[in-house]
Protein backbone atom coordinates (compact mmCIF):
# COMPACT_ATOMS: atom_id res chain seq x y z
CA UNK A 1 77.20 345.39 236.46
CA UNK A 2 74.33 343.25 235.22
CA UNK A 3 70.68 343.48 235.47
CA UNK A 4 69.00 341.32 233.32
CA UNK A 5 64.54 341.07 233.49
CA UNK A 6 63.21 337.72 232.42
CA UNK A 7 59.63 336.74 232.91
CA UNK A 8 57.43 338.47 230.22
CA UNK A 9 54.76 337.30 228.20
CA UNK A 10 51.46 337.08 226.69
CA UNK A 11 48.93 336.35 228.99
CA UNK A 12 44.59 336.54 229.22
CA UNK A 13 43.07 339.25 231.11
CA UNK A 14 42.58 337.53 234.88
CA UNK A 15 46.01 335.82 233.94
CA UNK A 16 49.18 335.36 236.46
CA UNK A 17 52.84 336.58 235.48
CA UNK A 18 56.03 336.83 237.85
CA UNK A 19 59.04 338.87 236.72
CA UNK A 20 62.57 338.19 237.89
CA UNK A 21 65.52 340.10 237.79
CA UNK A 22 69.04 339.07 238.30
CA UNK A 23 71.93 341.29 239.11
CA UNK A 24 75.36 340.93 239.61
CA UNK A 25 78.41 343.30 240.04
CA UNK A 26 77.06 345.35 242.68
CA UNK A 27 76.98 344.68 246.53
CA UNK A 28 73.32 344.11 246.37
CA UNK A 29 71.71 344.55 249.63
CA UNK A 30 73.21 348.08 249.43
CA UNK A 31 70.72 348.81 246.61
CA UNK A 32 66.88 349.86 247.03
CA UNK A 33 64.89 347.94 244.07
CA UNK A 34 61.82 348.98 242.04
CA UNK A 35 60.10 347.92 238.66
CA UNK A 36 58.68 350.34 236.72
CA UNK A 37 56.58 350.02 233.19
CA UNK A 38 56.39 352.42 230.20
CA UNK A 39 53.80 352.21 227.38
CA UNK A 40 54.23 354.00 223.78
CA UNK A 41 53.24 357.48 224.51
CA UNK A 42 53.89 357.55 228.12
CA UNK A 43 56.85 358.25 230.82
CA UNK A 44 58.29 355.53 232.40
CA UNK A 45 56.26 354.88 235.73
CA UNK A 46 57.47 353.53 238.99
CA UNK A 47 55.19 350.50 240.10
CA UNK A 48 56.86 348.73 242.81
CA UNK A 49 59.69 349.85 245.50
CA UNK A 50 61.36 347.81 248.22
CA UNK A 51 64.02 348.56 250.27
CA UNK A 52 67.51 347.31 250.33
CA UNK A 53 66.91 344.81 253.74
CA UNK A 54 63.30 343.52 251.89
CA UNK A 55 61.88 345.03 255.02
CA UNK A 56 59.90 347.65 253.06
CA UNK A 57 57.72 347.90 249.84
CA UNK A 58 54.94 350.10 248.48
CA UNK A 59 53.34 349.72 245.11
CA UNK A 60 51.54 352.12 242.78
CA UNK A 61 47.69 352.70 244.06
CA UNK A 62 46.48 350.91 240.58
CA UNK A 63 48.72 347.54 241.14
CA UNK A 64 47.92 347.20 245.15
CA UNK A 65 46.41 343.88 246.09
CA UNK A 66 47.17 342.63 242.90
CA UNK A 67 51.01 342.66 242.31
CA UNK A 68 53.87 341.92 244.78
CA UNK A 69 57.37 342.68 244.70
CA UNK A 70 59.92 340.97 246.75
CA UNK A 71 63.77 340.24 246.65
CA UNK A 72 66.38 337.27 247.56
CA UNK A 73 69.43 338.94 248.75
CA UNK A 74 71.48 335.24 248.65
CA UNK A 75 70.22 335.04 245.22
CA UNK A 76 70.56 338.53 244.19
CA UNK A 77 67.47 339.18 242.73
CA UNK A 78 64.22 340.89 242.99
CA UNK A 79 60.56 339.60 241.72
CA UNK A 80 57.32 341.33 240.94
CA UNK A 81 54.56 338.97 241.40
CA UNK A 82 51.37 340.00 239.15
CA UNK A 83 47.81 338.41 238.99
CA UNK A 84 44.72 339.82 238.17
CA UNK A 85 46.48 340.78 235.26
CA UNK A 86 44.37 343.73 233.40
CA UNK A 87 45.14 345.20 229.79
CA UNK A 88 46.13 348.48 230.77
CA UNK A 89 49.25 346.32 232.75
CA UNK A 90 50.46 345.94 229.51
CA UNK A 91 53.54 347.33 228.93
CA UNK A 92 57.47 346.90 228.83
CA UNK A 93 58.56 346.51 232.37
CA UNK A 94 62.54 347.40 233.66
CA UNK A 95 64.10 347.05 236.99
CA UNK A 96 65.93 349.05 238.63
CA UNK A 97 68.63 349.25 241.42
CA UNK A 98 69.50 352.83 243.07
CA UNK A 99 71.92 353.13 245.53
CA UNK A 100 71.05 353.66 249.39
CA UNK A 101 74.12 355.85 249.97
CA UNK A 102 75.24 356.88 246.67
CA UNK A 103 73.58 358.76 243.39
CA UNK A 104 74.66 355.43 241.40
CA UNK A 105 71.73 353.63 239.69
CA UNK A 106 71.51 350.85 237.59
CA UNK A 107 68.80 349.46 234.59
CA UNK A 108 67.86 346.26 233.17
CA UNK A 109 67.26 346.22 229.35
CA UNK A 110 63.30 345.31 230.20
CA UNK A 111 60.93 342.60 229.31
CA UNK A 112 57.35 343.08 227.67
CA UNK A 113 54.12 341.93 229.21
CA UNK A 114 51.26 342.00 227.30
CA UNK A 115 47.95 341.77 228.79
CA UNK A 116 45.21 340.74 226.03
CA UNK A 117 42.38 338.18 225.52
């Protein structure tokens, strides 16, 4: 199985970032999808869910009208759209697959986004 983040960056406070991730290995629209983010000194966070069919999504109160997560289930992979980029977005972000009828779960290796003028 492969899940591999791509998309990261350094970008201005007001700036625009999309994150992709690509999997492979796993029968993917049998997998839910979410990115999370972790800071030094903090516990990983969820920030964005959606469901295996795409049909459903809900995002962390502090990212909502400003990032958007979505997924291609030809393509295999999921994208969190972010603008209105702030500083405390900052962070190492992961994705993450979790299985809709099993315990199995699966973790990119994460890319950074920083978030400074």
């Amino acid at each position: 199985v492969s899940v591999v983040e791509s998309g990261g960056g350094l970008v201005e406070p007001g700036g625009s970032l999309t994150l992709s991730c690509v999997t492979s290995g796993v029968p993917f629209d049998e997998y839910h999808a979410s990115w999370h983010r972790q800071t030094p000194g903090k516990e990983r966070e969820l920030v964005a869910f959606i469901t295996g069919d795409g049909y459903n999504s809900r995002m962390v109160d502090s990212v909502k009208g400003r990032f958007t997560i979505s997924r291609d289930n030809i393509r295999d992979t999921v994208s969190l759209e972010m603008n209105s980029l702030k500083p405390e977005d900052t962070g190492v972000y992961y994705c993450k697959l979790q299985g809709m009828s099993s315990n199995k779960e699966w973790w990119g290796q994460g890319t950074q986004v920083t978030v400074s003028s």
